[in-house]
C-alpha atoms as a PDB file:
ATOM      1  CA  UNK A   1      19.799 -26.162   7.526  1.00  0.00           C
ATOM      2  CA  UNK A   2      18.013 -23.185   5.180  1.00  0.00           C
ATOM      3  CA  UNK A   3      19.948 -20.057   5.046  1.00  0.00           C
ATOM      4  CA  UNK A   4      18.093 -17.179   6.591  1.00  0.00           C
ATOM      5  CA  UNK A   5      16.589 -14.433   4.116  1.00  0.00           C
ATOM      6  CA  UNK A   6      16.554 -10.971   4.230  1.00  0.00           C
ATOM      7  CA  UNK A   7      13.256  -8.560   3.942  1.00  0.00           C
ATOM      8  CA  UNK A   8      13.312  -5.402   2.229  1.00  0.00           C
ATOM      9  CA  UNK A   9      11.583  -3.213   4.248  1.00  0.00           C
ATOM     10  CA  UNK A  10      12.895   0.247   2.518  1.00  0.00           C
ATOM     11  CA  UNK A  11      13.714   1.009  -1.046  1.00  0.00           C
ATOM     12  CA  UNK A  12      16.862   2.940  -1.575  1.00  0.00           C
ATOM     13  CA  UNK A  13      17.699   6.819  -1.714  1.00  0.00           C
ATOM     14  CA  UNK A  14      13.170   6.950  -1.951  1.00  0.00           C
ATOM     15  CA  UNK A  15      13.527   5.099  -5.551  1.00  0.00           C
ATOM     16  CA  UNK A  16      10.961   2.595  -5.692  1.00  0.00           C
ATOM     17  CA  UNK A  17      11.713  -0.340  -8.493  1.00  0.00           C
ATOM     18  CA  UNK A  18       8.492  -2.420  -7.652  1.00  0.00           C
ATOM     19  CA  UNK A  19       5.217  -2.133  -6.826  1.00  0.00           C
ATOM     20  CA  UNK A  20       5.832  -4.544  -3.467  1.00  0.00           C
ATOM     21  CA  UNK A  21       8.617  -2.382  -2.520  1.00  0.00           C
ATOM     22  CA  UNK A  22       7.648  -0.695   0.701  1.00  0.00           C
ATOM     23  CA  UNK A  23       8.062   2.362   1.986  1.00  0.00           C
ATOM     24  CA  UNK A  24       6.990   3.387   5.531  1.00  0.00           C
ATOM     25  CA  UNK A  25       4.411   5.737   5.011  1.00  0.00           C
ATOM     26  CA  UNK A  26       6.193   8.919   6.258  1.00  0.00           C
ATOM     27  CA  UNK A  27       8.620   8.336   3.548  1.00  0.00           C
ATOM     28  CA  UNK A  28       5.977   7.647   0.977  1.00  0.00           C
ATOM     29  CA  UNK A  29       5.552  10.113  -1.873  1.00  0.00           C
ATOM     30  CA  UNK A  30       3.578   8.441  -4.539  1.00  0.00           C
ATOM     31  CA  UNK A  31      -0.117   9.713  -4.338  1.00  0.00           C
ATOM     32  CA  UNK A  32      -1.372   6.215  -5.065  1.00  0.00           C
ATOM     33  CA  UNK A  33      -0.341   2.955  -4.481  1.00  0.00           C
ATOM     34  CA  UNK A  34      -1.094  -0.742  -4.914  1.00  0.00           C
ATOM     35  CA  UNK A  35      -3.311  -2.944  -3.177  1.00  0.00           C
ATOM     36  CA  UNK A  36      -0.110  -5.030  -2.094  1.00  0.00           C
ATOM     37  CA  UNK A  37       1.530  -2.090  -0.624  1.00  0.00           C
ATOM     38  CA  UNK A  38      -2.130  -0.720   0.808  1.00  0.00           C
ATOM     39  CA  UNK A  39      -2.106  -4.218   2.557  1.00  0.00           C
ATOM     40  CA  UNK A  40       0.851  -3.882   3.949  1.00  0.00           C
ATOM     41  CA  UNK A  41       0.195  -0.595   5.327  1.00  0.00           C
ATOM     42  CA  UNK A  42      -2.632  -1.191   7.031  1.00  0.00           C
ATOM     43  CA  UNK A  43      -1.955  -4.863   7.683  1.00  0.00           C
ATOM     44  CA  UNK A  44      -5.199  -6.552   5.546  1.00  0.00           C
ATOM     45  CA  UNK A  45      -4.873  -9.153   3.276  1.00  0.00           C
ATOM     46  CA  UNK A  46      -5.537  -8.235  -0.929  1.00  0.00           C
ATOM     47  CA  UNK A  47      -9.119 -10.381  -1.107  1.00  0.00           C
ATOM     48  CA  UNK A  48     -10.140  -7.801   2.136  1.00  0.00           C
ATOM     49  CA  UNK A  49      -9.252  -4.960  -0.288  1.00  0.00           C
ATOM     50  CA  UNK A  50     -10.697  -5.916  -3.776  1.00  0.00           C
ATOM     51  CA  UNK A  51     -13.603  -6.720  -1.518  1.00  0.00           C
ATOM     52  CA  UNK A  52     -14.297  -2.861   0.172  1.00  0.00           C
ATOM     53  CA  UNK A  53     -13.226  -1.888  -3.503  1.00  0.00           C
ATOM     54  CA  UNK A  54     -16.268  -4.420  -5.106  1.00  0.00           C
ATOM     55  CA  UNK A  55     -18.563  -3.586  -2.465  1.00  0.00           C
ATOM     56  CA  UNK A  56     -17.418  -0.107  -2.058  1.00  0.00           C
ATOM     57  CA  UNK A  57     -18.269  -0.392   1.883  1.00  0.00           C
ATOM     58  CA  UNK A  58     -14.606  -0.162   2.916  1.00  0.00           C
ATOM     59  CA  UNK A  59     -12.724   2.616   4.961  1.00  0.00           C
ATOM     60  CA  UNK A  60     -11.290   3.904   1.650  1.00  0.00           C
ATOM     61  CA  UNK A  61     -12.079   4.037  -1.735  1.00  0.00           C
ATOM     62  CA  UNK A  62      -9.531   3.611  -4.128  1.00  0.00           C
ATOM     63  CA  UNK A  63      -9.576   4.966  -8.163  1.00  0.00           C
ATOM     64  CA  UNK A  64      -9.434   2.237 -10.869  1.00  0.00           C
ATOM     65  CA  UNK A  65      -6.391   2.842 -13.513  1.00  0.00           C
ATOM     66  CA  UNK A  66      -6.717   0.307 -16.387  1.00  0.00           C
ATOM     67  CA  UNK A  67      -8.182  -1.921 -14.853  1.00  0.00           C
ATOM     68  CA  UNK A  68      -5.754  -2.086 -11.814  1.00  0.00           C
ATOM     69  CA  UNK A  69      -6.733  -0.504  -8.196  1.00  0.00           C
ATOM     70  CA  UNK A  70      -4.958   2.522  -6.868  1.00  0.00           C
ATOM     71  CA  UNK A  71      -5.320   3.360  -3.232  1.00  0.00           C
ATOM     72  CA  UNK A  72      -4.721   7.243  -2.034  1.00  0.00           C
ATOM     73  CA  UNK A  73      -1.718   7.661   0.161  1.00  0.00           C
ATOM     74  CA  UNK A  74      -3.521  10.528   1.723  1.00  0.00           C
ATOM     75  CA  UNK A  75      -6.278   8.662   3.075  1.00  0.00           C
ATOM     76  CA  UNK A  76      -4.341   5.986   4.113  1.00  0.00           C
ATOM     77  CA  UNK A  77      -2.620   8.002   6.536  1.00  0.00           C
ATOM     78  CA  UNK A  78      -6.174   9.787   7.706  1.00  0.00           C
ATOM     79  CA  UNK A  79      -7.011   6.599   8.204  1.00  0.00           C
ATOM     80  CA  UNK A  80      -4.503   5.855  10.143  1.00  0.00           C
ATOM     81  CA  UNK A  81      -3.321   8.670  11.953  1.00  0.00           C
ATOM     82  CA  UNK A  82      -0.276   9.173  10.465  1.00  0.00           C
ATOM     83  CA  UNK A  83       0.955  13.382   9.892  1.00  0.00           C
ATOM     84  CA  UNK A  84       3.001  14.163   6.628  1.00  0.00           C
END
C-alpha cells in the first residue's frame, strides 16, 4: 500500500523558497510570478500560457525577464475578481 503525500498549498510566515510554491492570491505579494504558479491560479495548463504569451491573444500579457515569462499579479486578480 503507497503512503499518502502531502501538498503544500502555503509557504511559511509569506517566505516563498520556490517558484512552484503557492500562495493563494490574497496572500501574494510578488508583482510577478511564474507561469507554473499563473497556472495554478487560474487553473490552465503551462502550453495554454506560453501559447497566449506566443500569440499574444491571451487574457493577460505577461513581461519576458531573460528569457523566462513573468505574469502580473495585478492582472491576475482583475482577471479574476479577486480585491487586494
Amino acid at each position: 500500500m503507497k503512503a499518502p503525500t502531502l501538498q503544500r498549498t502555503e509557504a511559511p510566515a509569506g517566505n516563498v523558497t520556490s517558484p512552484f510554491d503557492f500562495l493563494p492570491l490574497h496572500l501574494e505579494t510578488r508583482t510577478h510570478v511564474s507561469t507554473a504558479v499563473m497556472c495554478r491560479h487560474l487553473g490552465r495548463r503551462a502550453q495554454t500560457a506560453r501559447g497566449w504569451a506566443s500569440r499574444e491573444d491571451g487574457p493577460l500579457r505577461p513581461t519576458r525577464v531573460h528569457g523566462r515569462l513573468a505574469w502580473p499579479v495585478a492582472d491576475i486578480r482583475l482577471l479574476l475578481g479577486v480585491a487586494r
